[in-house]
N, C-alpha and C. Protein backbone atom coordinates (compact mmCIF):
# COMPACT_ATOMS: atom_id res chain seq x y z
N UNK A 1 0.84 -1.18 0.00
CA UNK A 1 0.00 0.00 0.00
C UNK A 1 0.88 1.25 0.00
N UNK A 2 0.71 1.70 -0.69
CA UNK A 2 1.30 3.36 -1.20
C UNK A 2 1.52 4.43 0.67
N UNK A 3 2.33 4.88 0.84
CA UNK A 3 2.62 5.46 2.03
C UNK A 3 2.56 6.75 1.71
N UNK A 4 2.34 7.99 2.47
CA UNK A 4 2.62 9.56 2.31
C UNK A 4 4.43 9.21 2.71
N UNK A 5 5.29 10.10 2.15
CA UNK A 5 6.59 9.89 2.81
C UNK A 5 7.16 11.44 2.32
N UNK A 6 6.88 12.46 1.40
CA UNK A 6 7.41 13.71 0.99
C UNK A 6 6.40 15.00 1.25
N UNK A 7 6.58 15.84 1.93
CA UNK A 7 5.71 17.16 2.50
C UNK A 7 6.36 17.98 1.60
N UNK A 8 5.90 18.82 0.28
CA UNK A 8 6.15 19.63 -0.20
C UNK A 8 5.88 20.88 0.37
N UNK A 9 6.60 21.78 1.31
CA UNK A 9 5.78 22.76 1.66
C UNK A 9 6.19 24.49 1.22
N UNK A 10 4.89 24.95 0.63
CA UNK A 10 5.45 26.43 0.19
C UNK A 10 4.65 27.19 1.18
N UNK A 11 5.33 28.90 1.13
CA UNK A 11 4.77 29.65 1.99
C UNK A 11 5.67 31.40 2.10
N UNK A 12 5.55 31.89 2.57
CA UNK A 12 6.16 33.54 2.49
C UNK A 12 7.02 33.30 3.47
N UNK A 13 8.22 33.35 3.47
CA UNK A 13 9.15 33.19 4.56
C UNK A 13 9.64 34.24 5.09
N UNK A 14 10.07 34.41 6.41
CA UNK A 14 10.72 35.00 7.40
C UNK A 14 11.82 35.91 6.51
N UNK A 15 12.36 37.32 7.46
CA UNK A 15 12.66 38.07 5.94
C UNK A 15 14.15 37.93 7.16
N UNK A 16 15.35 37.53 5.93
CA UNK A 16 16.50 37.46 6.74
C UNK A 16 17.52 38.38 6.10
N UNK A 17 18.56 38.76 6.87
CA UNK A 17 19.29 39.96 6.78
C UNK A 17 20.20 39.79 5.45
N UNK A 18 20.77 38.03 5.51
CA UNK A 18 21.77 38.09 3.98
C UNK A 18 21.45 36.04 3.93
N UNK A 19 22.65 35.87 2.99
CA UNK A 19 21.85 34.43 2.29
C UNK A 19 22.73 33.52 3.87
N UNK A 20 23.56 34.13 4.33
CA UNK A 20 23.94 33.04 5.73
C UNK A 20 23.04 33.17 6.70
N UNK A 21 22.49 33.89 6.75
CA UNK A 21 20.97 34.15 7.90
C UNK A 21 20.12 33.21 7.73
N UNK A 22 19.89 32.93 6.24
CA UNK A 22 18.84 31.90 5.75
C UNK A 22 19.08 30.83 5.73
N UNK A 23 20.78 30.20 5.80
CA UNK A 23 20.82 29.16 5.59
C UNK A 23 20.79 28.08 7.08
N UNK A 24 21.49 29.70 7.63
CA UNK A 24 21.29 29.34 9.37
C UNK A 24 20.28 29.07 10.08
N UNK A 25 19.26 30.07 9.03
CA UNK A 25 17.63 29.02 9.79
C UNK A 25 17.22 28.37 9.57
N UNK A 26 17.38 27.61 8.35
CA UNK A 26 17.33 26.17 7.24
C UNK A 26 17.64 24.77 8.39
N UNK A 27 19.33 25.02 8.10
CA UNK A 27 19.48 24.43 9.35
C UNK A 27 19.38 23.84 11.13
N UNK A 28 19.01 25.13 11.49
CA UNK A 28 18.13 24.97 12.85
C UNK A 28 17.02 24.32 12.60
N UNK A 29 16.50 24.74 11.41
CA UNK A 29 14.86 23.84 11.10
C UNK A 29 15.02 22.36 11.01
N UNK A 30 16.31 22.17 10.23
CA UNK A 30 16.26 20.99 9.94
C UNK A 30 16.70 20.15 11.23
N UNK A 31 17.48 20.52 12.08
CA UNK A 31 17.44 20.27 13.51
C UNK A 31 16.67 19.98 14.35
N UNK A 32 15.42 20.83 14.38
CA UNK A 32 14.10 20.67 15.34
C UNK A 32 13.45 19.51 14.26
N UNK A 33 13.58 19.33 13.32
CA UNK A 33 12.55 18.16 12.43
C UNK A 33 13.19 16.81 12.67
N UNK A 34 14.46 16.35 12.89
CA UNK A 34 15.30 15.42 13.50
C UNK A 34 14.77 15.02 14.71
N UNK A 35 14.15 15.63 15.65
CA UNK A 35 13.63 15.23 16.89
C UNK A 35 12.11 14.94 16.56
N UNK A 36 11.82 15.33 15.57
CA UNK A 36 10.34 14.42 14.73
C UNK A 36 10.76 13.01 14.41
N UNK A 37 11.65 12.76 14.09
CA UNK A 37 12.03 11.48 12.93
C UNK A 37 11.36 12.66 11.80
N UNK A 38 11.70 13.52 11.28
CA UNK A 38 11.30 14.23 9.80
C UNK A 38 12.42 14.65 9.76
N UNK A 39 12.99 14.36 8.20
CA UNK A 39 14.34 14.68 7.80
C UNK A 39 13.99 16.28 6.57
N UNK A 40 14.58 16.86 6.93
CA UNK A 40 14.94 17.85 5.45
C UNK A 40 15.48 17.89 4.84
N UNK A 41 14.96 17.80 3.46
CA UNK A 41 15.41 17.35 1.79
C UNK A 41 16.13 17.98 1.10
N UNK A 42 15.54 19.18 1.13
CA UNK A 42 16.21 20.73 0.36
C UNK A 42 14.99 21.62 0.21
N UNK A 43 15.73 23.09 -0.23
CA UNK A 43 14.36 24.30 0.65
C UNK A 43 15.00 24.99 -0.49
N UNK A 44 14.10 26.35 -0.94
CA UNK A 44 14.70 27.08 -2.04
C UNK A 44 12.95 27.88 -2.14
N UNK A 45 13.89 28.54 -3.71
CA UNK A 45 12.56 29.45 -3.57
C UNK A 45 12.23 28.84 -4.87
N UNK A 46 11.09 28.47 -4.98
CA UNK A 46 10.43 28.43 -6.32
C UNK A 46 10.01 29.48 -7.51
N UNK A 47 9.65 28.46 -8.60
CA UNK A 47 9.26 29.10 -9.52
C UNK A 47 7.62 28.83 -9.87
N UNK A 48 7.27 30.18 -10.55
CA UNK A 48 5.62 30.03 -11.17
C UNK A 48 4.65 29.73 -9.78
N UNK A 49 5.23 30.16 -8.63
CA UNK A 49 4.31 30.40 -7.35
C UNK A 49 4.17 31.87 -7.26
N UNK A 50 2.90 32.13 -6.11
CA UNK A 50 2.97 32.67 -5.12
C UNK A 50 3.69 33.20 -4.37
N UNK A 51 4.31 31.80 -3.53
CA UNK A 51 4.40 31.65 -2.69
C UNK A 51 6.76 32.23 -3.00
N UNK A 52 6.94 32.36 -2.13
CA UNK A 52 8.76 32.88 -2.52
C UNK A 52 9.67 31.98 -1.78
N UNK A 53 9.16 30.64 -0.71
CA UNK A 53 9.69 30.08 -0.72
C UNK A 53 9.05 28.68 -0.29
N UNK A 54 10.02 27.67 -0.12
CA UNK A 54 9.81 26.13 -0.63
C UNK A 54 10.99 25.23 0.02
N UNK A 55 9.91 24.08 0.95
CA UNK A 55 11.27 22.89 1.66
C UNK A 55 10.58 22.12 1.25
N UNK A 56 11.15 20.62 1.24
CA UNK A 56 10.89 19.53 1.18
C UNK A 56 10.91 18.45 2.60
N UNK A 57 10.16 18.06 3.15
CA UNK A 57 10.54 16.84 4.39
C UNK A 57 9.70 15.97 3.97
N UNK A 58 10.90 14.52 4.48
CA UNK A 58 11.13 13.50 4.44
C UNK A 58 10.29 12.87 5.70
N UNK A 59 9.31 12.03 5.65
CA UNK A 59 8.99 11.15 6.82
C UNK A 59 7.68 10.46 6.82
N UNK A 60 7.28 9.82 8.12
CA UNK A 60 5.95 8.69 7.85
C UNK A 60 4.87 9.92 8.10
N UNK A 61 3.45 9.63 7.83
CA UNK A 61 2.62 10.90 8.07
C UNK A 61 2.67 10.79 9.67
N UNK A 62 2.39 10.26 10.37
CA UNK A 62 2.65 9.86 11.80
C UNK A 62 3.16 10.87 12.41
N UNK A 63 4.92 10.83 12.30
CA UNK A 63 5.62 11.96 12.43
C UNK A 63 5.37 13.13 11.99
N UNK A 64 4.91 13.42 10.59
CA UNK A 64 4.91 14.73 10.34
C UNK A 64 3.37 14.92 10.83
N UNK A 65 2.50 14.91 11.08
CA UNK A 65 1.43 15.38 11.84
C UNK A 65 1.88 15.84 13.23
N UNK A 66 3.14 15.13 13.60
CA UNK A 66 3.41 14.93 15.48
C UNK A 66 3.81 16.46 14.87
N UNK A 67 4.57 17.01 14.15
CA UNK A 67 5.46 18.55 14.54
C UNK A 67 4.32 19.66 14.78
N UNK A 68 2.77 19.17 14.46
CA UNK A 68 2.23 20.60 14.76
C UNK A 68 1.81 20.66 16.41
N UNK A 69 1.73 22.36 16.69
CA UNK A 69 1.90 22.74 17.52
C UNK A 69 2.57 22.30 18.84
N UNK A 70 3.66 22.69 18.02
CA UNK A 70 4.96 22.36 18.94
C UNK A 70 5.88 23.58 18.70
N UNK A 71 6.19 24.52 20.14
CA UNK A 71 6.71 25.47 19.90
C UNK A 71 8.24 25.64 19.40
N UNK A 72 9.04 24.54 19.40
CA UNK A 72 10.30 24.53 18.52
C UNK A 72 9.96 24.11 17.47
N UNK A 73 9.25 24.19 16.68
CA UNK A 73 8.98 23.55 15.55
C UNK A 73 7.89 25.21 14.60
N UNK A 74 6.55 25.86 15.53
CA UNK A 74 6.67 26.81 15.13
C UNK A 74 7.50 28.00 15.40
N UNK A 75 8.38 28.04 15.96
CA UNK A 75 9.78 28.93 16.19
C UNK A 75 10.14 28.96 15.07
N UNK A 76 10.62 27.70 14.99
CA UNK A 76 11.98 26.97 13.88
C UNK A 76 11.52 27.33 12.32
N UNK A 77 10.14 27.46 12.19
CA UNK A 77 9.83 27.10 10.73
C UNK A 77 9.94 28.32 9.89
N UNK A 78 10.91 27.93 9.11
CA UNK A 78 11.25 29.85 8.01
C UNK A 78 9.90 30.63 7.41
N UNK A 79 8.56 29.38 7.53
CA UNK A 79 7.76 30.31 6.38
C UNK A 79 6.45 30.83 7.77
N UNK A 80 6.80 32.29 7.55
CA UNK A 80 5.94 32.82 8.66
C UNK A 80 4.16 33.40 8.19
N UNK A 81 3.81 33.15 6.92
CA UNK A 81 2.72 33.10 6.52
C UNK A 81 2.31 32.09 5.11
N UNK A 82 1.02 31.92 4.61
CA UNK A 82 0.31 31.48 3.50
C UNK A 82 1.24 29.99 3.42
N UNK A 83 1.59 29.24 4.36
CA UNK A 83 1.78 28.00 4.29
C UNK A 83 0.78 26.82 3.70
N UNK A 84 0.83 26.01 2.77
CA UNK A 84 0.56 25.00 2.24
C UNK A 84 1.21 23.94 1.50
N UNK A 85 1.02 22.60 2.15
CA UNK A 85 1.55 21.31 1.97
C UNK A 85 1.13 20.93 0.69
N UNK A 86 1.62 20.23 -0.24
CA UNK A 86 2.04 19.10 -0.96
C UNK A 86 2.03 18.05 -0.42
N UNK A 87 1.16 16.49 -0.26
CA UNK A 87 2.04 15.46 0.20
C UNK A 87 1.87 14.46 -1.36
N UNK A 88 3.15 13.77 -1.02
CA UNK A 88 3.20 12.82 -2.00
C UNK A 88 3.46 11.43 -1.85
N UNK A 89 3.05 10.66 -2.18
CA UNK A 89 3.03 9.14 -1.99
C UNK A 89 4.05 8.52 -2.43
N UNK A 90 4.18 7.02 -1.90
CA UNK A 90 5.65 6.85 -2.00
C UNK A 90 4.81 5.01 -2.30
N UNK A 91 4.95 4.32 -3.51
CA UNK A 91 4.70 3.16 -3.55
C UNK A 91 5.34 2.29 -2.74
């Protein structure tokens, strides 16, 4: 049976001072998602959105349902408005 296992998520992100600011919060994010069992894939800004930026996590839906409302997790997360998921299935 087909599993959820990839969270595409876009959204307006947190406005940071230069590109090491951003990568520094990338990383912290991807830190607090490690204590999910949710791994981070890669993050960037897309194209033909809205939305100006874009991560990818890795994990069972289980886990990624566990990160909401959890205050290191909304701390941690770069996109501070118009957030919406992608999930994608994994045969």
């Amino acid at each position: 049976m087909p599993k959820f296992k990839y969270y595409i998520v876009y959204g307006n992100g947190k406005d940071w001072e230069n590109y090491e600011a951003f990568n520094e919060a990338f990383k912290k994010f991807g830190e607090v998602l490690k204590k999910y069992n949710m791994e981070l894939v890669l993050y960037g800004s897309p194209f033909g959105t809205t939305e100006g930026l874009v991560y990818v996590m890795k994990g069972n839906i289980e886990d990624y349902t566990s990160i909401f409302g959890n205050k290191d997790y909304e701390d941690a997360n770069p996109i501070e408005g118009g957030q919406r998921t992608n999930m994608v299935l994994k045969p």
